[in-house]
C-alpha atoms as a PDB file:
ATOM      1  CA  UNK A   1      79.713 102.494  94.283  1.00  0.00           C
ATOM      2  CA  UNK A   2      82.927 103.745  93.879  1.00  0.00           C
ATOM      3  CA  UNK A   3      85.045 106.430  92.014  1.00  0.00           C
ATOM      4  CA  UNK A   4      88.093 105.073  89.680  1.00  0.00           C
ATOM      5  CA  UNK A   5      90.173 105.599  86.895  1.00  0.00           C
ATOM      6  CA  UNK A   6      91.058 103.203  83.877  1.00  0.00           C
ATOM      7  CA  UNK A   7      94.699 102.201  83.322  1.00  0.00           C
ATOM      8  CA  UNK A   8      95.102  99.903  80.752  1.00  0.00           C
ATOM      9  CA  UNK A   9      92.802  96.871  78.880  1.00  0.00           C
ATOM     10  CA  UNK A  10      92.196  93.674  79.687  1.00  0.00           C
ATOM     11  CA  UNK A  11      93.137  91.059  76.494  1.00  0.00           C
ATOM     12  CA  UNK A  12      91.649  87.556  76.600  1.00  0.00           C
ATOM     13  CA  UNK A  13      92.826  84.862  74.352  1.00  0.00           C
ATOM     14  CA  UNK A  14      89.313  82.749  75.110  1.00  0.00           C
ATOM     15  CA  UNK A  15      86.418  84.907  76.769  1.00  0.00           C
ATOM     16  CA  UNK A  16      83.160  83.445  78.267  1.00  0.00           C
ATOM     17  CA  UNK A  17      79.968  83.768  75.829  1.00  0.00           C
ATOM     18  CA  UNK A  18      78.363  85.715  77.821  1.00  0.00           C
ATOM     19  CA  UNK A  19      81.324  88.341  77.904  1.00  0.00           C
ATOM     20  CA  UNK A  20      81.162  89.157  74.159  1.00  0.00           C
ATOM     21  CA  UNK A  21      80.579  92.465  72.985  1.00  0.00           C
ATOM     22  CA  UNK A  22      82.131  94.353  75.499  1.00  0.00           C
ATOM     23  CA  UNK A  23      85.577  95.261  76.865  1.00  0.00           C
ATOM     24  CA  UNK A  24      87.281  94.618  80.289  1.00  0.00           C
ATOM     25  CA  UNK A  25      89.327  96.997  81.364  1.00  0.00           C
ATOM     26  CA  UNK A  26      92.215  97.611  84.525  1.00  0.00           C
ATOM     27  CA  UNK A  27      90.640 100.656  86.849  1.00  0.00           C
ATOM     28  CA  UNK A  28      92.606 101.389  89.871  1.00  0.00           C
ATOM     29  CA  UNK A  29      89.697 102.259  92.605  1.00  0.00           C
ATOM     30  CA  UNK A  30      90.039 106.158  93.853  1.00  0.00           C
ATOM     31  CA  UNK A  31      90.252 107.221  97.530  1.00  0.00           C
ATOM     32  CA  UNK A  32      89.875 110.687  98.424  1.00  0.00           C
ATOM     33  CA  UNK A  33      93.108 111.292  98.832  1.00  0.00           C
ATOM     34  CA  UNK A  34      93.744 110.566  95.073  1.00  0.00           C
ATOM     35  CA  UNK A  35      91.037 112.707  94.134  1.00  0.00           C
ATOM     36  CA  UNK A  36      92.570 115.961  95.842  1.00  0.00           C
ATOM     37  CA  UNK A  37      96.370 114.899  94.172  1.00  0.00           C
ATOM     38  CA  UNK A  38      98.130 113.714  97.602  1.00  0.00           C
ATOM     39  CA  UNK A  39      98.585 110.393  96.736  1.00  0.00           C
ATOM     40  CA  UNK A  40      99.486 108.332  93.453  1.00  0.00           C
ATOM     41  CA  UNK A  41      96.515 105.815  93.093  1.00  0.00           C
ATOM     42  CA  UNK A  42      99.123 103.407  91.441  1.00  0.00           C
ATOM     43  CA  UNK A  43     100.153 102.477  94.605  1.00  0.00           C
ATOM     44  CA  UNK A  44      96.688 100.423  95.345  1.00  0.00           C
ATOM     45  CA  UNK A  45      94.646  98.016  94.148  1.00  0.00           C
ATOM     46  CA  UNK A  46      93.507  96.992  90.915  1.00  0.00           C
ATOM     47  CA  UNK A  47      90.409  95.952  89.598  1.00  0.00           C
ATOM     48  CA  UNK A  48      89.181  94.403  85.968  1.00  0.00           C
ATOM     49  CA  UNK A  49      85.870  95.998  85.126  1.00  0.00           C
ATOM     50  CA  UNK A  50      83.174  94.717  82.750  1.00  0.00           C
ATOM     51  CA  UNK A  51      82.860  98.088  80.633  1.00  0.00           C
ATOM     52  CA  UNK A  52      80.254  98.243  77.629  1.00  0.00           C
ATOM     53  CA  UNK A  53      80.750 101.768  77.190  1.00  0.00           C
ATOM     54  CA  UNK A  54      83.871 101.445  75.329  1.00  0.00           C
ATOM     55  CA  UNK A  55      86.027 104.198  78.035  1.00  0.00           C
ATOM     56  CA  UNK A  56      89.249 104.761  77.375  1.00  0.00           C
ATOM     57  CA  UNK A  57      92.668 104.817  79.577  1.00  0.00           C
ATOM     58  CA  UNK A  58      93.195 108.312  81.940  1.00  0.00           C
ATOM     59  CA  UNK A  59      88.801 108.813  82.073  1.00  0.00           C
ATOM     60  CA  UNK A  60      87.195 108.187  85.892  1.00  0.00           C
ATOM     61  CA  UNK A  61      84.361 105.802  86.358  1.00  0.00           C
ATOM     62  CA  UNK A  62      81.591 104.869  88.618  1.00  0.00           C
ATOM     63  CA  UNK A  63      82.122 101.468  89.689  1.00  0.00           C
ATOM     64  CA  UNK A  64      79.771  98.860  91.284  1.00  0.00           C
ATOM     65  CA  UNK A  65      81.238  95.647  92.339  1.00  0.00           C
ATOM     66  CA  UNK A  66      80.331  92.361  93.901  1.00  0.00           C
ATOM     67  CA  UNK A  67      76.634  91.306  93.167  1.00  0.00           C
ATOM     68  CA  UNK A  68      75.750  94.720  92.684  1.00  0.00           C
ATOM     69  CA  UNK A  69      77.810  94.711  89.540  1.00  0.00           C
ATOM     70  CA  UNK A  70      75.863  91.991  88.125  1.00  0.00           C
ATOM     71  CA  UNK A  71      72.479  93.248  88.349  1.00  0.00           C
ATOM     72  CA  UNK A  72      72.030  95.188  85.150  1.00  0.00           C
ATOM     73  CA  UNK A  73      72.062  91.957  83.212  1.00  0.00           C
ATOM     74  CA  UNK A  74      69.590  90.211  85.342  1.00  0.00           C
ATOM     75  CA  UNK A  75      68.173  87.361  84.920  1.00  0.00           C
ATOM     76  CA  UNK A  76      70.904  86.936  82.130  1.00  0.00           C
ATOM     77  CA  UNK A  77      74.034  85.547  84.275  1.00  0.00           C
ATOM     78  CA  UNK A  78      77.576  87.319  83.717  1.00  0.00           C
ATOM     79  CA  UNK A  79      80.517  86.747  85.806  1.00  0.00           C
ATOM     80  CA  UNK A  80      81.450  90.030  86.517  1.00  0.00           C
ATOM     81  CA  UNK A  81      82.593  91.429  90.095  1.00  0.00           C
ATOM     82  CA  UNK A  82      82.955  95.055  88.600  1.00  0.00           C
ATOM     83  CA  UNK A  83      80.629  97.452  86.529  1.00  0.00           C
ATOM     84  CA  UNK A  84      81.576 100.327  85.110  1.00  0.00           C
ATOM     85  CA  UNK A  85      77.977 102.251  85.652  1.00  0.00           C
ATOM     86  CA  UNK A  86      79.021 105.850  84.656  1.00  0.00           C
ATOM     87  CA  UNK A  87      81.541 107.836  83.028  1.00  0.00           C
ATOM     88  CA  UNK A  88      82.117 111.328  85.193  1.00  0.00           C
ATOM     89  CA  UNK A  89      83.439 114.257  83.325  1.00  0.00           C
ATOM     90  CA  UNK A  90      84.076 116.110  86.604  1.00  0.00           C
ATOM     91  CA  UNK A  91      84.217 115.370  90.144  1.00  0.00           C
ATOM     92  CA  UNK A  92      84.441 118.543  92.465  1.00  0.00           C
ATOM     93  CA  UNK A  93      85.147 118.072  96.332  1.00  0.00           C
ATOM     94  CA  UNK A  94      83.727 120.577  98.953  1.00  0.00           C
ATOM     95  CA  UNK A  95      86.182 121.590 101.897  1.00  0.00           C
ATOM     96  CA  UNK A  96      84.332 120.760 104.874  1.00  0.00           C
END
């Protein structure tokens, strides 16, 4: 599972049945680095994300991807590689 923040939607003009009902949204994944403000995360990777809880651009997520991110539907079948499994209000990092 990882930490990231939503950027923008995801706009189909034909969706997969199974795929109705919820959104897909853009997350860019979140290193640690991002987290403490040393690095804009725009510069990495993005991800779309199966989210059925409706979160909206600038919020951070839990993520699960690859068949992990599929699981909650199970045995229904949904071709999702990402999850959005959480939506954190706070993170807060310890100095070790």
């Amino acid at each position: 599972m990882r930490i990231a923040e939503i950027v923008g939607k995801v706009t189909l003009s034909r969706v997969h049945p199974s795929l109705q009902g919820a959104q897909l949204k853009l997350a860019v994944p979140l290193l640690l680095s991002h987290l403490r403000g040393e690095k804009d995360p725009l510069d990495d990777e993005f991800l779309v994300v199966f989210d059925p809880s409706s979160t909206g651009v600038g919020e951070q997520i839990a993520l699960s991807e690859g068949g992990e991110a599929a699981q909650p539907f199970y045995p229904e079948f949904k071709p999702v590689d990402a999850y959005n499994a959480a939506i954190l209000d706070t993170v807060h990092l310890r100095d070790q």
